[in-house]
C-alpha atoms as a PDB file:
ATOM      1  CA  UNK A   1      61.281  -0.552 113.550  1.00  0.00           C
ATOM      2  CA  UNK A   2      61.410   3.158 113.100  1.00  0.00           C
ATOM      3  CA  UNK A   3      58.508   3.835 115.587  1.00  0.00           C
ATOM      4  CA  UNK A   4      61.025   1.674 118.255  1.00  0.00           C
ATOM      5  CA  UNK A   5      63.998   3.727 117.720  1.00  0.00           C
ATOM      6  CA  UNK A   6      61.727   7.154 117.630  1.00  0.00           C
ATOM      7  CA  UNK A   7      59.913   5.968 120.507  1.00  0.00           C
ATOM      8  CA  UNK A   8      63.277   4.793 122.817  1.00  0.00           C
ATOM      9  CA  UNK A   9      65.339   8.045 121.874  1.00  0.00           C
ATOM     10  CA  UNK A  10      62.711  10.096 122.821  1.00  0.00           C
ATOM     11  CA  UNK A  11      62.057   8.354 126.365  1.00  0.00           C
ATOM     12  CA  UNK A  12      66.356   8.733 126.438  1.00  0.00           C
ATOM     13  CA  UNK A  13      66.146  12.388 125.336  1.00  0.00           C
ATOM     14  CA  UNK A  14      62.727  13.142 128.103  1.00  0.00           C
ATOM     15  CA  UNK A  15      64.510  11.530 131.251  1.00  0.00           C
ATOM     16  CA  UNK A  16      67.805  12.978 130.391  1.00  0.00           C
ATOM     17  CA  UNK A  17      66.020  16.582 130.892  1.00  0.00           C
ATOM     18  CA  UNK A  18      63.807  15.316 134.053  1.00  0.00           C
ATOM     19  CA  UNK A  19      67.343  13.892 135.395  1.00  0.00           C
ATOM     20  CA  UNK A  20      68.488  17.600 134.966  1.00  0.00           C
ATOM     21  CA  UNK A  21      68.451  20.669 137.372  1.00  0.00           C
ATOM     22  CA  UNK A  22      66.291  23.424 137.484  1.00  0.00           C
ATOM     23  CA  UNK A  23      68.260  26.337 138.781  1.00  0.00           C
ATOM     24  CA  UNK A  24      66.960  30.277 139.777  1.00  0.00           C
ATOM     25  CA  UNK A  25      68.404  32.996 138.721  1.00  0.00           C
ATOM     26  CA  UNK A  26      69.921  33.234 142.282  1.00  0.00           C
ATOM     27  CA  UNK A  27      71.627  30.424 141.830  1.00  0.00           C
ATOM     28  CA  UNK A  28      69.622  28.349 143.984  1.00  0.00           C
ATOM     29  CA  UNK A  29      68.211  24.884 143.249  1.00  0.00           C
ATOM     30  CA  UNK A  30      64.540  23.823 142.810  1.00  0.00           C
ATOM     31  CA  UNK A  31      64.161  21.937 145.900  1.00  0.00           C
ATOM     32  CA  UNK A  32      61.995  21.322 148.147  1.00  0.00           C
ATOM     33  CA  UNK A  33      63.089  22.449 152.155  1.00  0.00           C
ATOM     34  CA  UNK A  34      63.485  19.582 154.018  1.00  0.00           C
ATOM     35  CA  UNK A  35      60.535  19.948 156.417  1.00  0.00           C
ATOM     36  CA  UNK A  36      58.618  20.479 153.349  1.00  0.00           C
ATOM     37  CA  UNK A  37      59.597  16.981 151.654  1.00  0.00           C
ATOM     38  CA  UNK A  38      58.400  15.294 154.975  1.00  0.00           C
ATOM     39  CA  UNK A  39      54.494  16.180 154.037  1.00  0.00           C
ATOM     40  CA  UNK A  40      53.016  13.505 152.937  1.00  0.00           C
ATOM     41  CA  UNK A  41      51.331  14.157 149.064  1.00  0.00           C
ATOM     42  CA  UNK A  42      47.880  11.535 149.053  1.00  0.00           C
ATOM     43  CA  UNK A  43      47.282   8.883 146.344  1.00  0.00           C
ATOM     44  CA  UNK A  44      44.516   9.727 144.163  1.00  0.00           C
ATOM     45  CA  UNK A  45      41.276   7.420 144.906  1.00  0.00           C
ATOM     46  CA  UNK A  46      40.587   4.461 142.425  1.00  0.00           C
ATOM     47  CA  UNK A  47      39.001   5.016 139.418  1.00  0.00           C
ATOM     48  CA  UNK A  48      35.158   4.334 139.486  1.00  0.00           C
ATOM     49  CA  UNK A  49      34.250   1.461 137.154  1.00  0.00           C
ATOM     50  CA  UNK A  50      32.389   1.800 134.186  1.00  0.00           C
ATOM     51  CA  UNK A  51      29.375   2.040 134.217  1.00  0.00           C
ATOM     52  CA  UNK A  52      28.883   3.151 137.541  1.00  0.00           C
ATOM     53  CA  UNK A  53      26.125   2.445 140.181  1.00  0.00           C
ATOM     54  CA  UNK A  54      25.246   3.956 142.780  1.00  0.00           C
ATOM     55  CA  UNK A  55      26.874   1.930 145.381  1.00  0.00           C
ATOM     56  CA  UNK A  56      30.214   2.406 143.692  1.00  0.00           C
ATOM     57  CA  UNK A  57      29.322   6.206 143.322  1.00  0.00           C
ATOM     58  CA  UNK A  58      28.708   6.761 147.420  1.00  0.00           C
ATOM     59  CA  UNK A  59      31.574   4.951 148.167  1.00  0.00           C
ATOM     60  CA  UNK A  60      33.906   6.855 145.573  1.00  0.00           C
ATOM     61  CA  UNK A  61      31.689  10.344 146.910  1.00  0.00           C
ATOM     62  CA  UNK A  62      33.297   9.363 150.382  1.00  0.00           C
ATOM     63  CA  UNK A  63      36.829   8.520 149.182  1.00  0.00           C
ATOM     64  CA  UNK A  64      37.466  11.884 146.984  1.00  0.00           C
ATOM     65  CA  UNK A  65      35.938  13.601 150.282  1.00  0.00           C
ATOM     66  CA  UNK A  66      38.345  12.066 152.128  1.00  0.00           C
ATOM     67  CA  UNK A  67      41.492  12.416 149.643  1.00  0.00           C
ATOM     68  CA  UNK A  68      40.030  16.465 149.470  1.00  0.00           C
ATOM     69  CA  UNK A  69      40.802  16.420 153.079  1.00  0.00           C
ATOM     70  CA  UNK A  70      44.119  14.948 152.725  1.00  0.00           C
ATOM     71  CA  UNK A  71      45.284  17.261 150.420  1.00  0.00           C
ATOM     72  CA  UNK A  72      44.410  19.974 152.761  1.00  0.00           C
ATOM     73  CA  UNK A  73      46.402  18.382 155.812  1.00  0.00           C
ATOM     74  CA  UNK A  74      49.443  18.382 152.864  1.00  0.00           C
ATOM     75  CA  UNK A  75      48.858  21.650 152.144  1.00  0.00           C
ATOM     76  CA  UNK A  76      48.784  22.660 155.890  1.00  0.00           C
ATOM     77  CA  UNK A  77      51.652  20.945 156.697  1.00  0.00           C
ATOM     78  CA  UNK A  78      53.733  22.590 153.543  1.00  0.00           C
ATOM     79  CA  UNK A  79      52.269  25.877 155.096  1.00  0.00           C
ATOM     80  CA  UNK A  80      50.602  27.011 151.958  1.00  0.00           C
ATOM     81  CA  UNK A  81      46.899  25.919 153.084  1.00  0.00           C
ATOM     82  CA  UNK A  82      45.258  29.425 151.949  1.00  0.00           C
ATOM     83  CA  UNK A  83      46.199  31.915 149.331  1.00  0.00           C
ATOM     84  CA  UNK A  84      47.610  34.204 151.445  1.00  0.00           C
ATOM     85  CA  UNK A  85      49.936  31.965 153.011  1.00  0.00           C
ATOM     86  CA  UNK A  86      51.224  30.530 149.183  1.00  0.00           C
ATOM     87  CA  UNK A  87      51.869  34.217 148.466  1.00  0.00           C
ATOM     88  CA  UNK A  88      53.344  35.107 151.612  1.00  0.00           C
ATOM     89  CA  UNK A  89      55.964  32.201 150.844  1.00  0.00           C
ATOM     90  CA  UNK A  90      58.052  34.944 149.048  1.00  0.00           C
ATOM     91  CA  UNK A  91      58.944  36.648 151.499  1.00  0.00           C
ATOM     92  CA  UNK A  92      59.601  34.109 154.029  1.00  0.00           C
ATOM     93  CA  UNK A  93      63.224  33.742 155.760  1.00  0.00           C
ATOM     94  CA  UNK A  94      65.315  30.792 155.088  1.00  0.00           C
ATOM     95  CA  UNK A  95      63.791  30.291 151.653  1.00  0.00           C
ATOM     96  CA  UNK A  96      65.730  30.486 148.433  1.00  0.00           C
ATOM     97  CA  UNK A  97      64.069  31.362 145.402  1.00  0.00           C
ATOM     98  CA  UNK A  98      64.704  27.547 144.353  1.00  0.00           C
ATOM     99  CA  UNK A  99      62.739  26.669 147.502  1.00  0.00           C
ATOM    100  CA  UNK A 100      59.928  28.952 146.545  1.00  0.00           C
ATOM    101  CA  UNK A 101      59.195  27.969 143.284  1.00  0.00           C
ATOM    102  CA  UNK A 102      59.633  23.878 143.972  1.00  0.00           C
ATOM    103  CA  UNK A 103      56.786  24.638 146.786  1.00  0.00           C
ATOM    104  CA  UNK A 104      54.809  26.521 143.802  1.00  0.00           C
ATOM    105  CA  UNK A 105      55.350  23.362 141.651  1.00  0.00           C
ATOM    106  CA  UNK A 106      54.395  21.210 144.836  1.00  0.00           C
ATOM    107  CA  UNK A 107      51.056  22.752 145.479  1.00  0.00           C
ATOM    108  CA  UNK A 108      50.264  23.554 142.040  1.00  0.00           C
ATOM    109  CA  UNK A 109      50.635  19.186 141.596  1.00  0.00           C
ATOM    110  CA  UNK A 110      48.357  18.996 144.228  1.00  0.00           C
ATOM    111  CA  UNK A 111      45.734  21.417 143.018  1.00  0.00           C
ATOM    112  CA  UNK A 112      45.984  19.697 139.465  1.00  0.00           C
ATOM    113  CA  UNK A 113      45.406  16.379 141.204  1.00  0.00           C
ATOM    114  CA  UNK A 114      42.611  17.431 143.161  1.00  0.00           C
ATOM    115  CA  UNK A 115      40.564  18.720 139.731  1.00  0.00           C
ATOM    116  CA  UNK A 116      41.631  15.697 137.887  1.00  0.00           C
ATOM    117  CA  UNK A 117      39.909  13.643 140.573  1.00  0.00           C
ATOM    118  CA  UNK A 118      36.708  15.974 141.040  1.00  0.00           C
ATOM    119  CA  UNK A 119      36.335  15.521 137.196  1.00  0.00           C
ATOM    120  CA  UNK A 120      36.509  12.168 137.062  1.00  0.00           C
ATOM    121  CA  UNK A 121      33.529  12.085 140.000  1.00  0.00           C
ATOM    122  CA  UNK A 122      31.302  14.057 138.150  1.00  0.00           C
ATOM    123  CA  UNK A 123      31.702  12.064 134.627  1.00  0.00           C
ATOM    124  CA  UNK A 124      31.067   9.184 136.161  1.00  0.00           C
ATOM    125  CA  UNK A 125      28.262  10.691 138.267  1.00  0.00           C
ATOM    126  CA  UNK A 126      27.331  11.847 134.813  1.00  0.00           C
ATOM    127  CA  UNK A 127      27.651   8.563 133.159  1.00  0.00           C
ATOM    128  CA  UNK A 128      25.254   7.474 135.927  1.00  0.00           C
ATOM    129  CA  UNK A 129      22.595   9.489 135.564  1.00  0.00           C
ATOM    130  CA  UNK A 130      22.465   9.477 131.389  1.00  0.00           C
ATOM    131  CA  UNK A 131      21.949   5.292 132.367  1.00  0.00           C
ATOM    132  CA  UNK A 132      19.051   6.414 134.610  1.00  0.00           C
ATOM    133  CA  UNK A 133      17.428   8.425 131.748  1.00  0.00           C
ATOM    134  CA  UNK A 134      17.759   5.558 129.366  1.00  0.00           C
END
């Protein structure tokens, strides 16, 4: 019973602070810019089953190529598709501090999600090839 009433304050407690605002020193808001919130973030391919074959591993090769891809066409369209570009976004007009650092957040997500699907290739591409050696 404890474990129910530990576990239900603490989801109260976590979307109480996700429900609240992040604000910049400026007194902007962490927000997204409009034409930013219009780019379209990917879903993450399936997960490969387990244990793979290889059929299942070409087909989940193509789809992580593919979902790299999209992430770049996000990326583009949030105009941070190189290095230079995410670091120019400070000192880009119409931007609010807020703006900067929810765009930050945005393509930082997107990085993140782009590793966590690359790692899950190449453990199951792993997986794969320790059931070859067997």
């Amino acid at each position: 019973m404890k474990k129910v009433i530990f576990a239900g304050l603490f989801l109260l407690t976590s979307m109480t602070a996700l429900a609240q605002e992040e604000i910049m020193d400026d007194g902007s808001r962490v927000v997204l810019p409009l034409d930013v919130q219009a780019c379209n973030l990917p879903s993450a391919p399936p997960p490969i089953p387990d244990p793979p074959v290889k059929e299942e591993l070409l087909k989940a090769q193509k789809l992580v190529k593919q979902f790299q891809a999209e992430l770049l066409v996000y990326r583009t369209c949030m105009g941070v598709d190189t290095e230079e570009k995410l670091d120019a976004l400070k000192d880009k007009e119409g931007l609010t501090k807020g703006n900067v650092e929810a765009i930050y957040k945005a393509y930082d997500y997107s990085v993140s999600m782009e590793t966590r699907v690359a790692e899950m290739f190449n453990e199951a591409l792993q997986a794969y090839k320790a059931g070859l050696a067997n």
